[in-house]
Protein backbone atom coordinates (compact mmCIF):
# COMPACT_ATOMS: atom_id res chain seq x y z
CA UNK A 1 11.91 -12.32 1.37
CA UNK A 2 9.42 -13.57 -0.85
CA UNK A 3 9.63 -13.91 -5.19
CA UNK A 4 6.26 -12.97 -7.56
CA UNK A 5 6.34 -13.06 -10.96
CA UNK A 6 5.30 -9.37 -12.51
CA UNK A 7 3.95 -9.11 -16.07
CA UNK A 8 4.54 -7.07 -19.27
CA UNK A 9 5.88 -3.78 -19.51
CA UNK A 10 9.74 -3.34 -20.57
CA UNK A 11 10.79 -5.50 -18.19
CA UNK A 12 9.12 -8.59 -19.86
CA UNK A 13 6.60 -11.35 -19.38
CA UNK A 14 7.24 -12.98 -16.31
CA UNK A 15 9.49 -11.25 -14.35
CA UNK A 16 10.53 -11.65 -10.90
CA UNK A 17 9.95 -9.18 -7.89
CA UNK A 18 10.93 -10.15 -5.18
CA UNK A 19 9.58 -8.18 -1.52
CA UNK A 20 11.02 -7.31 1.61
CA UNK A 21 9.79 -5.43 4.76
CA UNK A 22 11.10 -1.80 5.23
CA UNK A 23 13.38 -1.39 8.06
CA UNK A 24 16.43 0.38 9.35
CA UNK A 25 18.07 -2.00 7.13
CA UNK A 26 16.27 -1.04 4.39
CA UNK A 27 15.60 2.41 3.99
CA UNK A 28 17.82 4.05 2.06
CA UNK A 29 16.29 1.96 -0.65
CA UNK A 30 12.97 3.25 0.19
CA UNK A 31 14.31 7.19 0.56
CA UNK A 32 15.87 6.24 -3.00
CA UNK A 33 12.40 5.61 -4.72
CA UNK A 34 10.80 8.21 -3.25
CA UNK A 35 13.29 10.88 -3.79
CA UNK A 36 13.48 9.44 -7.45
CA UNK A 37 10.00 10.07 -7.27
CA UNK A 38 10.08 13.60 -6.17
CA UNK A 39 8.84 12.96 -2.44
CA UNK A 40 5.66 10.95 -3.67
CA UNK A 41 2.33 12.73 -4.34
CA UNK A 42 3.92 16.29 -3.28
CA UNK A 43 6.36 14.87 -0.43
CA UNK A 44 4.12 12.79 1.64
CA UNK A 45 6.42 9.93 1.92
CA UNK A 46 4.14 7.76 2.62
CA UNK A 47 3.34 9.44 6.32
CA UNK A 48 -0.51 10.40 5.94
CA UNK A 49 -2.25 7.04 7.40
CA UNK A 50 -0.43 7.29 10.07
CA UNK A 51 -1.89 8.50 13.23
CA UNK A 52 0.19 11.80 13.33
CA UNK A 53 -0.36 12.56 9.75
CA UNK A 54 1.20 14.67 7.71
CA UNK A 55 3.92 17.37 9.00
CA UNK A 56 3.31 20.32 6.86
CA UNK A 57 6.49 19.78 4.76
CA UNK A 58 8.20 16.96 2.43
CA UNK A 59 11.43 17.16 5.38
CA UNK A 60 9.20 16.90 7.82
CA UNK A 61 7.27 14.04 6.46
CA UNK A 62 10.97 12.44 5.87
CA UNK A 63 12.18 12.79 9.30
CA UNK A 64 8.56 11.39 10.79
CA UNK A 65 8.51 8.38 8.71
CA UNK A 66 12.06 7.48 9.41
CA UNK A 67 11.06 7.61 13.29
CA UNK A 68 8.37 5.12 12.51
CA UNK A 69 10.63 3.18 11.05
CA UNK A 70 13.52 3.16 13.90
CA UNK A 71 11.03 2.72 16.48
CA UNK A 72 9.40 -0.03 14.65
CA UNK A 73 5.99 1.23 14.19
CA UNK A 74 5.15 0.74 10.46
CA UNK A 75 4.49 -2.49 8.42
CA UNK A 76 5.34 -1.77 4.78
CA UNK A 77 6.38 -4.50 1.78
CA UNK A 78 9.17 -2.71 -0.64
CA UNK A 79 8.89 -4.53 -3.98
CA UNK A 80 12.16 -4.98 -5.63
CA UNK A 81 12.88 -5.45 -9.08
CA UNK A 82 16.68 -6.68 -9.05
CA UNK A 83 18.53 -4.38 -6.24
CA UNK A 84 16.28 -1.28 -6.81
CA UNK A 85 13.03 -0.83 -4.30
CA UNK A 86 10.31 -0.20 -7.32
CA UNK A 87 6.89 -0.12 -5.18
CA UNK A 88 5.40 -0.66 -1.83
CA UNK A 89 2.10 -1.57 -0.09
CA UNK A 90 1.88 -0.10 3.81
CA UNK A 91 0.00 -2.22 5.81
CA UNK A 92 -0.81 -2.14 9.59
CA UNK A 93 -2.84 -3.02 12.75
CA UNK A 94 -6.05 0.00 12.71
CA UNK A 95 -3.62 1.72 15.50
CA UNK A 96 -1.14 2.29 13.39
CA UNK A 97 -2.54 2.47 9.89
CA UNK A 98 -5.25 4.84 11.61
CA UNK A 99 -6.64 7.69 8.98
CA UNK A 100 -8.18 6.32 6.20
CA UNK A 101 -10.11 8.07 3.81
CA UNK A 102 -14.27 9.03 4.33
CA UNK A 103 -13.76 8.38 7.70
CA UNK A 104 -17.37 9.55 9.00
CA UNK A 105 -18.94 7.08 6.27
CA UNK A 106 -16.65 4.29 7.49
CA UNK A 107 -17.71 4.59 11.13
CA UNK A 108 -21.30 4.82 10.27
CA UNK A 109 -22.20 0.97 9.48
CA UNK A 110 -18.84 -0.32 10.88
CA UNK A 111 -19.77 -3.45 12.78
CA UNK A 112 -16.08 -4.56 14.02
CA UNK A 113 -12.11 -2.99 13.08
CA UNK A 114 -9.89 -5.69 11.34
CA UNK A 115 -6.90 -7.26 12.36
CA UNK A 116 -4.91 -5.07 9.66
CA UNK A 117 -5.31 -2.59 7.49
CA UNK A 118 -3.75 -1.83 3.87
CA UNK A 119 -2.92 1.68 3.10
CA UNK A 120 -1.37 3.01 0.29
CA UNK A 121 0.07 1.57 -2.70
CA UNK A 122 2.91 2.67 -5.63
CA UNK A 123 4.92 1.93 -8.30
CA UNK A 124 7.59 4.36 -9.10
CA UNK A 125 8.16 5.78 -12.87
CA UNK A 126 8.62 3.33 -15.32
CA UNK A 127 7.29 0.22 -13.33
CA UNK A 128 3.73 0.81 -13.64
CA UNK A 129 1.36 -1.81 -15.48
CA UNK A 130 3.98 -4.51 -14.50
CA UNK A 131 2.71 -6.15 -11.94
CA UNK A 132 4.43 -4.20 -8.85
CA UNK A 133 1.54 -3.30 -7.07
CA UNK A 134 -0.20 -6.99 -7.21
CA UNK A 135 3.61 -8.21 -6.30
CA UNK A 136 3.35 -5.50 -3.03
CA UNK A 137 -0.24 -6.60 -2.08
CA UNK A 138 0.64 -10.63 -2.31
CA UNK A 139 3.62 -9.69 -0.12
CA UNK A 140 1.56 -7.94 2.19
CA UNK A 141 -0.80 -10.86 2.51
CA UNK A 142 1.69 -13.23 2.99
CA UNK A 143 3.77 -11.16 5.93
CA UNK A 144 -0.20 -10.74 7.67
CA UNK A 145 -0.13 -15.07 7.19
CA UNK A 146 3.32 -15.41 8.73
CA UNK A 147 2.14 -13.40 11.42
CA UNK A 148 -0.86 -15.48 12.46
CA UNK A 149 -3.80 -13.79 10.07
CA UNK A 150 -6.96 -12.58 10.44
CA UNK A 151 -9.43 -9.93 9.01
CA UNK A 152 -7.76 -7.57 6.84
CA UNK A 153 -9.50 -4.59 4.88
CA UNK A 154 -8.59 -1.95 2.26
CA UNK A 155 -10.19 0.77 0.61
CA UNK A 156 -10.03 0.80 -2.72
CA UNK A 157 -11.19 2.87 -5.96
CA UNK A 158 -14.03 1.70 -8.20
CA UNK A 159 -12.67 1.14 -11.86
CA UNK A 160 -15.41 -0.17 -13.19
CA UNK A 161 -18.38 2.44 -14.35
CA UNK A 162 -16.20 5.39 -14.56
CA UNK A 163 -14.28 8.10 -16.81
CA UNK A 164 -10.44 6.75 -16.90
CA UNK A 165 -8.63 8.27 -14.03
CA UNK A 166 -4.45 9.24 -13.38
CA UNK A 167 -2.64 6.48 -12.09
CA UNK A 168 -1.80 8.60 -9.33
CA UNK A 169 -5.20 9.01 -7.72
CA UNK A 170 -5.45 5.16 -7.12
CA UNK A 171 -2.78 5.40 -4.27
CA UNK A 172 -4.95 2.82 -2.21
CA UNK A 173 -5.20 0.69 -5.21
CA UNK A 174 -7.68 -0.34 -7.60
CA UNK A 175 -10.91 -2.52 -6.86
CA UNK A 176 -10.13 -4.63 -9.56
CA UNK A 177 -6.88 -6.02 -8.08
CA UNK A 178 -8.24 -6.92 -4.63
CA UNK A 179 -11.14 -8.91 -6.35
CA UNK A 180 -8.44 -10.92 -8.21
CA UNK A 181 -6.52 -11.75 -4.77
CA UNK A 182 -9.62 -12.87 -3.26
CA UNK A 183 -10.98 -9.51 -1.06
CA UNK A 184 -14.85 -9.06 -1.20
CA UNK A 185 -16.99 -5.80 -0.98
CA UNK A 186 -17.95 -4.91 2.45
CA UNK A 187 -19.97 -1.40 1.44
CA UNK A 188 -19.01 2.02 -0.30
CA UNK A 189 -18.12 4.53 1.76
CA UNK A 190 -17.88 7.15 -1.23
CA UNK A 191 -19.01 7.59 -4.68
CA UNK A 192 -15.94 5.68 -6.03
CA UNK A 193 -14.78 3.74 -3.20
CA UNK A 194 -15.35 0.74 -1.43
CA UNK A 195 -14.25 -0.70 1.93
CA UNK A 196 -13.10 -4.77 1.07
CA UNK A 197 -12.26 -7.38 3.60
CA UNK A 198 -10.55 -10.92 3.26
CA UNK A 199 -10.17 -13.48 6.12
CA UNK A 200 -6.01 -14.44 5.83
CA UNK A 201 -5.50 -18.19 7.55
C-alpha cells in the first residue's frame, strides 16, 4: 500500500489517498465503485483492454472481470480515499492489457511493445479534480518499479489545442498528466491522441 497526497476539491488541500492492487481481497470495493457508478461508461467494468473484450452485457462484463481477477490476470491500482475505493488505473504486460485504441495506426511505426501498458483511468462521482487519477497513475508506476521496471506506454488524449471535452471521454487519461509524471511523446496515432512512453528504473 502506498500514500499520495490529492489536491483541492471538497475533500481539501492535501489529502491523502492511499492505493492498493485489486484482488480477490479487494473486490467488493472495486464492484462498490463501479456499481455506485452505474457499471462505468454503460457497464464495461473496466473489461474492454482486455484481450477478450467486452461481453455484450454489464453482467457479463461483471462476471469476466471477476475471472481475471481470481485467476490473477489483471494489474489494476484502486485509489482509496479513507475505506472507500474512489478511482483506479489498469495497467498490464501488452498480453494482457492487449486492445488499445487506433490500433492499425499504432502498429504502423511501432518499432518495439513495452514492458507494460496503462489502460484506463477513473475517478468516481464526486472525486474528480482531486487528484485521484495522478494518485492511481503514481501507484501504477511505483507497483511497475517494485516489480523490476522497464518501458511503459499509455495513450492518452490531447488537452491542449482543443474545444473542452466531458470528463468521461478521457478514460485513458489526459496528456497533460503523463507530461507532469515524466512520460514523453512517442507519436499520435489519432487526431487527439498520442502514444507516450517512460523508462521506470
Amino acid at each position: 500500500m502506498s500514500t499520495t497526497k490529492g489536491r483541492g476539491g471538497a475533500r481539501g488541500e492535501g489529502a491523502a489517498y492511499t492505493t492498493r492492487l485489486l484482488a480477490p481481497d479487494t473486490w467488493d470495493d472495486f464492484a462498490a465503485l463501479v456499481e455506485a457508478n452505474n457499471g462505468v461508461w454503460g457497464g464495461c467494468w473496466c473489461i474492454g483492454f482486455h484481450p477478450d473484450g467486452f461481453t455484450g452485457s454489464p453482467a457479463g462484463n461483471r462476471d469476466a472481470k471477476r475471472a481475471h481477477v481470481d485467476a490473477g490476470t489483471v494489474h489494476q491500482v484502486l485509489v482509496y480515499a479513507g475505506d472507500e475505493a474512489v478511482g483506479w488505473c489498469q495497467f498490464g504486460p501488452p498480453t494482457e492489457v492487449a486492445r488499445i485504441k487506433n490500433p492499425k495506426a499504432y502498429e504502423k511505426d511501432l518499432d518495439r511493445l513495452p514492458d507494460w501498458r496503462i489502460g484506463c483511468i477513473f475517478a468516481g462521482k464526486g472525486h474528480r479534480g482531486q487528484g485521484v487519477a495522478r494518485a492511481a497513475v503514481q501507484g501504477v508506476l511505483e507497483q511497475i518499479a517494485e516489480a523490476g521496471g522497464g518501458l511503459v506506454e499509455a495513450y492518452p488524449e490531447q488537452v491542449e489545442g482543443r474545444k473542452p471535452q466531458r470528463g468521461a471521454y478521457f478514460h485513458t487519461g489526459p496528456e497533460t498528466l503523463f507530461a507532469d509524471l515524466g512520460f514523453e511523446r512517442d507519436r499520435q496515432i489519432a487526431k487527439w491522441r498520442w502514444v507516450m512512453r517512460r523508462q521506470v528504473p
